[in-house]
Protein backbone atom coordinates (compact mmCIF):
# COMPACT_ATOMS: atom_id res chain seq x y z
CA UNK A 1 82.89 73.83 103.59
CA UNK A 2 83.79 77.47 102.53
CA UNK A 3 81.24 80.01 101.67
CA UNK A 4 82.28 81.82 98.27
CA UNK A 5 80.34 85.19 97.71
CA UNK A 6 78.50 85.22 94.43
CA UNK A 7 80.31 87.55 92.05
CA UNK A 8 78.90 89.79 89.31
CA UNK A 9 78.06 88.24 85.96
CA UNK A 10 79.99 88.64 82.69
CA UNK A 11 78.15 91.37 80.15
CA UNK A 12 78.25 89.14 77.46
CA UNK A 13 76.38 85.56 77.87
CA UNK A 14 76.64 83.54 74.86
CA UNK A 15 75.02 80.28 73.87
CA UNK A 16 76.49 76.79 73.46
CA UNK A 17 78.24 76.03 70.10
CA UNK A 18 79.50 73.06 68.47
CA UNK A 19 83.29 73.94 69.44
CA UNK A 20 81.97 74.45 73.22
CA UNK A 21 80.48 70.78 72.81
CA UNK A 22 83.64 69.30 71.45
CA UNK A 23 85.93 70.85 73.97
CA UNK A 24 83.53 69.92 77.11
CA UNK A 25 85.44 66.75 77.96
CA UNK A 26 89.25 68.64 77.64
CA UNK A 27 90.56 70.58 80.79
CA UNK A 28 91.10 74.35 80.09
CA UNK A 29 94.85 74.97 80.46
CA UNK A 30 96.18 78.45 81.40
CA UNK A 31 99.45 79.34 81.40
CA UNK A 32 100.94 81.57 83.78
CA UNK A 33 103.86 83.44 83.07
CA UNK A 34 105.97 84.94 85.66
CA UNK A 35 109.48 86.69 86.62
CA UNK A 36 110.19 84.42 89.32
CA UNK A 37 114.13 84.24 89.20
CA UNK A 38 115.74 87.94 89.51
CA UNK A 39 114.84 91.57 91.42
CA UNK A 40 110.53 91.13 90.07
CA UNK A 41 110.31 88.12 92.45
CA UNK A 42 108.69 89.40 95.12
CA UNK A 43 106.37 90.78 92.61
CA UNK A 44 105.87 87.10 90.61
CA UNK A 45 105.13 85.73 94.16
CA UNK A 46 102.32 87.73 95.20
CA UNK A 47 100.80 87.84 91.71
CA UNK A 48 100.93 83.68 91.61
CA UNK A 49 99.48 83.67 95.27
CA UNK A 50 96.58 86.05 94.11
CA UNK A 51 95.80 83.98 91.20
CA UNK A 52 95.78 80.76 92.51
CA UNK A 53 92.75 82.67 95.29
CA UNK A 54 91.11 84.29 93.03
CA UNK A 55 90.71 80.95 90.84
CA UNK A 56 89.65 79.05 93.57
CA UNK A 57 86.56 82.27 94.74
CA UNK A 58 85.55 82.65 90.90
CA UNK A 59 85.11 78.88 91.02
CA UNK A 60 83.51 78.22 94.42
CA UNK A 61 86.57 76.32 95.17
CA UNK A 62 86.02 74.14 92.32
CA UNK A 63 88.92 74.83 90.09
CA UNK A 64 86.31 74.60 87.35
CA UNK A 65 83.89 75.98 85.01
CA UNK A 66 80.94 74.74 82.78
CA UNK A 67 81.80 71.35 83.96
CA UNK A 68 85.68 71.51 82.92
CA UNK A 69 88.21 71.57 85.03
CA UNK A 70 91.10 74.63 84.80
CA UNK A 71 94.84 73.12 84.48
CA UNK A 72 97.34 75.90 85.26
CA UNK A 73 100.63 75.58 84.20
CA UNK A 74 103.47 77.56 86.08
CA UNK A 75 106.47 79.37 83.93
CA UNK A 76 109.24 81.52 85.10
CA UNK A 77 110.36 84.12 82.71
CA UNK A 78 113.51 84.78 84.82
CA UNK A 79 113.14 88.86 83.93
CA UNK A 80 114.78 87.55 80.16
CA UNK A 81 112.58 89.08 77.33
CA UNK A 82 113.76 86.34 74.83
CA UNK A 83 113.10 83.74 77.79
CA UNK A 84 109.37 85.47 78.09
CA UNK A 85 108.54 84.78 74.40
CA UNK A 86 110.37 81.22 74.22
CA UNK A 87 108.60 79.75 77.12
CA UNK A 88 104.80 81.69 75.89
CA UNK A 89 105.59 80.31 72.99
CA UNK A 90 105.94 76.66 74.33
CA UNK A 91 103.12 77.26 76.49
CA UNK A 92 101.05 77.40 73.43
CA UNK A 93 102.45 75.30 71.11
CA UNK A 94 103.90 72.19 73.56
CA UNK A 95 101.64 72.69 76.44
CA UNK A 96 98.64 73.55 74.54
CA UNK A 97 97.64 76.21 76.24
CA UNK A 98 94.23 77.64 75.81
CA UNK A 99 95.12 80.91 76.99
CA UNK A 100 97.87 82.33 79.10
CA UNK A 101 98.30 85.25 81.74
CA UNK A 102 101.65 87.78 81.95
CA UNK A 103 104.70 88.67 82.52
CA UNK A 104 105.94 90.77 85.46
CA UNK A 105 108.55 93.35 83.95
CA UNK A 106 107.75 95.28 80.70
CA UNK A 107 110.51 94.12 78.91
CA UNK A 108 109.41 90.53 79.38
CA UNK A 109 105.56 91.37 78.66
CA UNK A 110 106.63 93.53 75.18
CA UNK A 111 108.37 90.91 74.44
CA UNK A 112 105.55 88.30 74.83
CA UNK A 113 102.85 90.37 72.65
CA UNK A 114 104.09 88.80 69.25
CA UNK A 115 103.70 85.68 70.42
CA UNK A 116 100.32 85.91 71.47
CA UNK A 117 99.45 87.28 67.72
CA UNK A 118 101.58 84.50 65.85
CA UNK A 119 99.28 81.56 67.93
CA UNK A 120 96.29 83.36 67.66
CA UNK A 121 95.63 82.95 71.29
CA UNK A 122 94.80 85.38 74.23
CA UNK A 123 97.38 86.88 77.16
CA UNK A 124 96.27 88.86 79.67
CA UNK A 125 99.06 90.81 80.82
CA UNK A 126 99.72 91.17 84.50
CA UNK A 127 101.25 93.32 86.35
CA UNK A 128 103.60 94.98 83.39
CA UNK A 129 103.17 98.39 83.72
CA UNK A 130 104.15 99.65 80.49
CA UNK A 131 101.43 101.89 78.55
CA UNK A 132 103.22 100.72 75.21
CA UNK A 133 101.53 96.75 76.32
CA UNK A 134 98.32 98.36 75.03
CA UNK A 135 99.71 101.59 73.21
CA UNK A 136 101.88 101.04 69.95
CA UNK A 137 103.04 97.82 70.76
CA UNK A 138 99.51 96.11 71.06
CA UNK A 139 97.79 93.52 69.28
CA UNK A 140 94.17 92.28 69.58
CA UNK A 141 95.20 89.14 71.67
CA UNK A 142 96.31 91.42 74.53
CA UNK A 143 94.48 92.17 77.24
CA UNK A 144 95.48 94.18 80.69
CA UNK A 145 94.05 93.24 83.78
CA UNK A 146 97.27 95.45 85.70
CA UNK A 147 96.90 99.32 86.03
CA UNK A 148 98.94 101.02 83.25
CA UNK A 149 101.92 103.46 83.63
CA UNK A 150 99.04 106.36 82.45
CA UNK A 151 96.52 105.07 84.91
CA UNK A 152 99.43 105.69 87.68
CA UNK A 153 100.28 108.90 86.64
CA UNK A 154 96.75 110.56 85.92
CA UNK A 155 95.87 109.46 89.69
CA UNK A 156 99.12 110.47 91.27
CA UNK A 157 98.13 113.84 88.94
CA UNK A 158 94.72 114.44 90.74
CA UNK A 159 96.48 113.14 94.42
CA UNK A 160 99.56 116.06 94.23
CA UNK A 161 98.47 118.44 91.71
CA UNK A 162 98.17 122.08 92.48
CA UNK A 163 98.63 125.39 90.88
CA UNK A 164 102.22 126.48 91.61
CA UNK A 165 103.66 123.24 92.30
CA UNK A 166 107.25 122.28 90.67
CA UNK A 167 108.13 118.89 90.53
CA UNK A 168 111.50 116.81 89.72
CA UNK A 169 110.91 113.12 88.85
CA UNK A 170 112.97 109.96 89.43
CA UNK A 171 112.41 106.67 87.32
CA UNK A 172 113.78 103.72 86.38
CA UNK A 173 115.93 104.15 82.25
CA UNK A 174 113.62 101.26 80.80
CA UNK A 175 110.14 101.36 79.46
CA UNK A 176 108.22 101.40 82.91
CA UNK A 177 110.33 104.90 83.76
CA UNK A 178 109.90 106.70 80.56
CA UNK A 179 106.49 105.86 80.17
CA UNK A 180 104.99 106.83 83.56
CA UNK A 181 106.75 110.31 83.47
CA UNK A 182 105.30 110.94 80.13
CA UNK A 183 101.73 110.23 81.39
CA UNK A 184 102.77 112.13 84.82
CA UNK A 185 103.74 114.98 82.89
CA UNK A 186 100.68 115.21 80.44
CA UNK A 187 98.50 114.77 83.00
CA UNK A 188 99.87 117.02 85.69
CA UNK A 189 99.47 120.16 83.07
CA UNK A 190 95.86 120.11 83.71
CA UNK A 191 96.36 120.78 87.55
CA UNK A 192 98.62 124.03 87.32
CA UNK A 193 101.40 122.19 88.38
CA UNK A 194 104.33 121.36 86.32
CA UNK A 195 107.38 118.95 85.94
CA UNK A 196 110.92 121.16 85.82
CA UNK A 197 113.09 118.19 85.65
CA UNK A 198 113.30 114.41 84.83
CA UNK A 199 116.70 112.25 86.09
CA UNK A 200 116.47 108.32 84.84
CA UNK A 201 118.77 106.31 86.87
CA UNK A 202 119.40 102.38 85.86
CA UNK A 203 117.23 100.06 87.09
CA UNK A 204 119.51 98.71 89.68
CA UNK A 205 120.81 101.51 91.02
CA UNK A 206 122.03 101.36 94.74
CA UNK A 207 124.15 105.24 94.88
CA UNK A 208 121.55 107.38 94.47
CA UNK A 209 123.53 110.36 95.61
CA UNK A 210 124.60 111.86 92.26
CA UNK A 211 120.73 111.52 90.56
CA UNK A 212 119.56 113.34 93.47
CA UNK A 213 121.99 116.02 93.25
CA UNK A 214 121.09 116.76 89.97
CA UNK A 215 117.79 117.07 91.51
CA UNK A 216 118.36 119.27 94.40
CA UNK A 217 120.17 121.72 92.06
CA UNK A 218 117.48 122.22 89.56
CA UNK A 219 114.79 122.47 92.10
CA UNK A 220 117.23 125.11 93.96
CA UNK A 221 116.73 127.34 90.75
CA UNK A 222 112.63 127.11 91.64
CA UNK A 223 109.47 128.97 93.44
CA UNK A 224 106.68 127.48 94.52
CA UNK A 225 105.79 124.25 96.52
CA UNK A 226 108.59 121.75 95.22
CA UNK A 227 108.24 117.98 95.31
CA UNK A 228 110.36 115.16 94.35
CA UNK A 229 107.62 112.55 92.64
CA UNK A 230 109.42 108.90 92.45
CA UNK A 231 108.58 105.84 89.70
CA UNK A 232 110.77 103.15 90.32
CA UNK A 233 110.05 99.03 91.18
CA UNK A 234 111.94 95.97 92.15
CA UNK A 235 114.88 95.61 94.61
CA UNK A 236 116.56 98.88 94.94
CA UNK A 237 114.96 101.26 97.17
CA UNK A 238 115.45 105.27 96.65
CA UNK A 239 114.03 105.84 99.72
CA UNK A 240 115.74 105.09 102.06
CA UNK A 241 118.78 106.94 100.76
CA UNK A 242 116.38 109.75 100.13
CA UNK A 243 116.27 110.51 103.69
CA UNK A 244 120.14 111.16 104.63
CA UNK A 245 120.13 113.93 101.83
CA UNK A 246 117.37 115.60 104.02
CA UNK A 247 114.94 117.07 101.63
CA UNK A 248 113.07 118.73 104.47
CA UNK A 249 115.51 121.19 104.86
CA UNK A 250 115.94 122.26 101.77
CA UNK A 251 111.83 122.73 101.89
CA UNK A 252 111.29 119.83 99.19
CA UNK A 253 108.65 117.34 99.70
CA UNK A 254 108.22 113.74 98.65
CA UNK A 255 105.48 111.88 96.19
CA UNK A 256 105.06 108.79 95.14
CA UNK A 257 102.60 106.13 94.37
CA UNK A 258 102.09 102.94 96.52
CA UNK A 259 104.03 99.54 96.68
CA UNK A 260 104.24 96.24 98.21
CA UNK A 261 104.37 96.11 102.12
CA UNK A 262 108.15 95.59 102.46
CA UNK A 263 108.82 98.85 100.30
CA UNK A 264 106.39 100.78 102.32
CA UNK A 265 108.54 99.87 105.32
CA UNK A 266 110.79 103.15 103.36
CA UNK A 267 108.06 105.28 103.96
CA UNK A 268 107.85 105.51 107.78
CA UNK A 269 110.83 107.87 106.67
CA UNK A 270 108.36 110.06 105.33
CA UNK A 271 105.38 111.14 107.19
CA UNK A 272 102.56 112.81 105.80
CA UNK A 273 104.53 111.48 101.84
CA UNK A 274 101.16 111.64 99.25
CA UNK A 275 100.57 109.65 96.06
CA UNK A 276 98.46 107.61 94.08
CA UNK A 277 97.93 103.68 94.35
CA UNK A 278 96.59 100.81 93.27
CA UNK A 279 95.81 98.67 96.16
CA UNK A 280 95.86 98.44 99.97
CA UNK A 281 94.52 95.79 101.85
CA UNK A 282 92.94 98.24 104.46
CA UNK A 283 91.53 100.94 102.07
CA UNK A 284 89.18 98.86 100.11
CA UNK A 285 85.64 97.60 101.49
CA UNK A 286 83.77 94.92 99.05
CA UNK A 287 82.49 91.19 99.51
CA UNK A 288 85.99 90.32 97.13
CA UNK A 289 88.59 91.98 99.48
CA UNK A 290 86.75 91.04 102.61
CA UNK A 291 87.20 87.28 101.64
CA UNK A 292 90.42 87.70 100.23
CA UNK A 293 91.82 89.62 103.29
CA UNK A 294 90.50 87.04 105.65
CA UNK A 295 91.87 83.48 103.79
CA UNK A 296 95.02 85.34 102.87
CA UNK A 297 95.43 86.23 106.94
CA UNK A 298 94.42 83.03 107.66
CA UNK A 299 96.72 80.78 105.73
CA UNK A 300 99.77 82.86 105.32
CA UNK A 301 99.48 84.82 109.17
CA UNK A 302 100.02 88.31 107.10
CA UNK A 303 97.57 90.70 104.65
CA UNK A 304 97.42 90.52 101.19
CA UNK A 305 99.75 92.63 99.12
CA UNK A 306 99.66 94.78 95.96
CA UNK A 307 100.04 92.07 93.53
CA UNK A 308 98.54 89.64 95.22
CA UNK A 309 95.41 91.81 94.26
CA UNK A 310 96.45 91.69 91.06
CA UNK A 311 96.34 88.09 90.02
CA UNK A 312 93.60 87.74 92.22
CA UNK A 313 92.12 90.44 89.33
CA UNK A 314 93.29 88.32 86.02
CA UNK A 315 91.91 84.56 87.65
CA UNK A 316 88.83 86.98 87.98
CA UNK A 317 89.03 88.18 84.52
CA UNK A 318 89.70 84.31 82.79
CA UNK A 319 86.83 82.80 85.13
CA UNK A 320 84.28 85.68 83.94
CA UNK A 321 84.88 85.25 80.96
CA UNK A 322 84.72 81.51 80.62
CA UNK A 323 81.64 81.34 82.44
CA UNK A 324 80.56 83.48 79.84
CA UNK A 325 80.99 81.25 76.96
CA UNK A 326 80.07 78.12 78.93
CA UNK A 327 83.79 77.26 78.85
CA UNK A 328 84.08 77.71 75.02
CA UNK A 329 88.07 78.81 74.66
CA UNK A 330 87.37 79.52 70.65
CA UNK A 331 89.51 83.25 70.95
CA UNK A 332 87.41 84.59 68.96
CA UNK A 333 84.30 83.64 71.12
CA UNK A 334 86.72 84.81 73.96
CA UNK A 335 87.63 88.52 72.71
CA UNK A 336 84.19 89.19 71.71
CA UNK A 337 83.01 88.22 75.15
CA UNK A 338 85.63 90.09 76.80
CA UNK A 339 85.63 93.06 74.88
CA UNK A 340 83.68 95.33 77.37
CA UNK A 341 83.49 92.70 80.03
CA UNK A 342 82.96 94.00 83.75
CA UNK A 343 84.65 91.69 86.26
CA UNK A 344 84.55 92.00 90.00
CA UNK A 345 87.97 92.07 92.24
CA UNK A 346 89.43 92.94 95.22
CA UNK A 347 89.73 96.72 94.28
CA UNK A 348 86.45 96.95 93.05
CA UNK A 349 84.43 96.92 89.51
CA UNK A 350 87.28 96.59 86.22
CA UNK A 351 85.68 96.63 82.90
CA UNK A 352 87.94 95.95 79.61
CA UNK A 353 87.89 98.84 76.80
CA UNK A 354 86.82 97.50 73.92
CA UNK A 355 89.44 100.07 72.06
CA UNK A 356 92.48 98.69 73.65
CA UNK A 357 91.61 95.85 76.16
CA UNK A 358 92.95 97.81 78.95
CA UNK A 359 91.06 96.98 81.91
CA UNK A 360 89.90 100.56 83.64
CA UNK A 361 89.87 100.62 86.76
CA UNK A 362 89.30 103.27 90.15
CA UNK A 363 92.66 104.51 91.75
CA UNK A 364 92.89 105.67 95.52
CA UNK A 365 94.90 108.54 96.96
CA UNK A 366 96.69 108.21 99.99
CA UNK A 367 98.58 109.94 102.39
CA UNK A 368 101.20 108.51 104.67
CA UNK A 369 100.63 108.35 108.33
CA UNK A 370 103.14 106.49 110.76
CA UNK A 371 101.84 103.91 113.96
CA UNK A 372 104.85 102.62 115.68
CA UNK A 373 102.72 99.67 115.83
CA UNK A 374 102.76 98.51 112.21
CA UNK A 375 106.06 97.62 110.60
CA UNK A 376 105.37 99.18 107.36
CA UNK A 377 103.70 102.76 106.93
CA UNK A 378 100.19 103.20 106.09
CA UNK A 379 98.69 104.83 103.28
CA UNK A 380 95.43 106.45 104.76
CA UNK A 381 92.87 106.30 101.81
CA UNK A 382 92.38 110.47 101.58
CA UNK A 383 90.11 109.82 98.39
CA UNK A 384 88.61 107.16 95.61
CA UNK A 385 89.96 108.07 92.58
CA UNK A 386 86.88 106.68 90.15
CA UNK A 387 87.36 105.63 86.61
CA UNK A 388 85.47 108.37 85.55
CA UNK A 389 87.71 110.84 86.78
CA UNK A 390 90.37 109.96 84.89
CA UNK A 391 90.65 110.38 81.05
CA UNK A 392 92.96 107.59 80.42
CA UNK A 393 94.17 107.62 76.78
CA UNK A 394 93.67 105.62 74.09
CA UNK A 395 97.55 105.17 72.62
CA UNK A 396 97.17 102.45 69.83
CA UNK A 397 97.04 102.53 66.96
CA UNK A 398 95.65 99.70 65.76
């Protein structure tokens, strides 16, 4: 038999109703929605692998909670906004979902918030980046277990931000992009350093040559320490083409934030590269991680990834806060107990904001060292980036 750590309790305990009562006999049925067809599949893998562990350490391997038994139904969203909100919808309405947990891109997940407010019924978005999920697009159903694009930018801020620094950034044209240089950039004003320049390149981009000549040119026109500080996800790597344009010798440095072991492979390029993450195996030391490290070595012969952690984080979030309400799924019952909820996961303490249901959460900087020995490059923890040092805003308006 395997031993499951205790985890911490959900803030909020409530008492037994007549709904709870009536539902006891009825599986719980989650949906989770992922982009598992197109360039966010590596992505929708991990995150379905996480969730499926962290469902079965929430429920000591029971798949269950207050006597019923979770039901998780499987969607791909196929990185199609209008597929994202047809097959929520269905989720809800033909599968009778209780409550449902997404989508991978941005697009897909903005797409999916309407939905959630037309059935009345909770999604926990995960891992969409986009600070408009639970900015001006958000709706009181929502709820974030992923890091948001200002969450990424205030801790890359604090990682690379000194007095006299110029930067140039790189980012994807689509929500994701836009929205984490607009954090970066308010955030890196209170370090003394400063953004010069901002080059958006489609998110499938594979000639990177002309972007980054843009770049060069108005970094040429600088003084100071200069840094290139990159924002992009899926498939296409800017890396690696990064490094035949030898930025060294024209005395500009690279930043970015972290990634998913194959991209990090990139970043053996780069020795000594600094940024801002949001998980790495190696960095983090808690009773969650330790057990999820170990089974995730065990049965798959390799280390759990970035968003792996990540739906570990949202079966976390859904088991907390059913054992809360003794498995009532009323939403109502469900946002007032999750409204200021602390949940435990692999990266440590998250607690939703009650403003915004945007789960806050600590941040680590990193710099990159290089061991022959490893196939991808290591981000060395340099510090813990705590949730109290970062003012993340408040961008509803609800």
């Amino acid at each position: 038999m395997k031993f499951y750590p205790s985890f911490a309790a959900a803030a909020v305990v409530l008492a037994l109703t007549a709904p709870a009562f009536a539902q006891a006999d009825k599986a719980i049925r989650v949906a989770v929605i992922q982009d598992s067809t197109g360039p966010l599949k590596p992505y929708a893998d991990q995150m379905i692998t996480g969730f499926k562990l962290g469902l079965e350490y929430g429920t000591h391997g029971t798949d269950t909670v207050a006597g019923r038994k979770i039901e998780v139904i499987y969607k791909d969203s196929q990185t199609k906004p209008d597929v994202g909100r047809s097959v929520l919808a269905e989720a809800y309405n033909d599968d009778h979902a209780d409550l449902a947990v997404g989508g991978t891109f941005s697009a897909v997940a903005l797409a999916m918030l309407p939905v959630a407010q037309e059935n009345k019924k909770i999604l926990i978005v995960e891992p969409a980046v986009a600070d408009s999920i639970t900015g001006d697009k958000w709706n009181r159903y929502i709820f974030r277990t992923g890091r948001n694009s200002s969450q990424d930018a205030i801790s890359n801020a604090i990682a690379i931000g000194t007095p006299g620094t110029v930067i140039a950034t790189l980012a994807q044209d689509y929500a994701f992009g836009h929205d984490g240089v607009a954090a970066f950039k308010k955030a890196l004003a209170k370090t003394g350093a400063k953004v010069v320049y901002e080059e958006y390149a489609p998110v499938m981009t594979t000639d990177f040559t002309a972007p980054y000549q843009r770049i060069f040119n108005a970094l040429d026109k600088e003084q100071g320490r200069k840094l290139i500080w990159i924002v992009w996800a899926g498939a296409t790597n800017p890396l690696t083409p990064l490094k035949a344009l030898n930025p060294g010798g024209r005395g500009i440095g690279i930043a970015t934030g972290g990634n998913i072991l194959p991209a990090l492979v990139a970043y053996k390029d780069f020795p000594g590269l600094e940024g801002a993450e949001y998980y790495y195996y190696d960095s983090i030391k808690n009773s969650v991680n330790d057990w999820l490290v170990k089974e995730h070595e065990q049965r798959f012969k390799a280390p759990p990834d970035f968003f792996t952690c990540g739906g570990f984080a949202a079966a976390m979030a859904v088991v907390t806060a059913l054992n809360a309400t003794h498995g009532n799924t009323d939403t109502e019952t469900l946002i007032k107990t999750m409204e200021g909820m602390k949940f435990d996961t692999p990266k440590g303490q998250m607690i939703f904001r009650k403003e915004d249901h945007q789960a806050l959460q600590d941040m680590f900087a990193f710099k990159i060292n290089v061991d022959p020995n490893v196939k991808w490059a290591i981000p060395e923890l340099t510090k813990v980036i705590k949730i109290s040092d970062m003012d993340v805003p408040i961008q509803n308006k609800q």
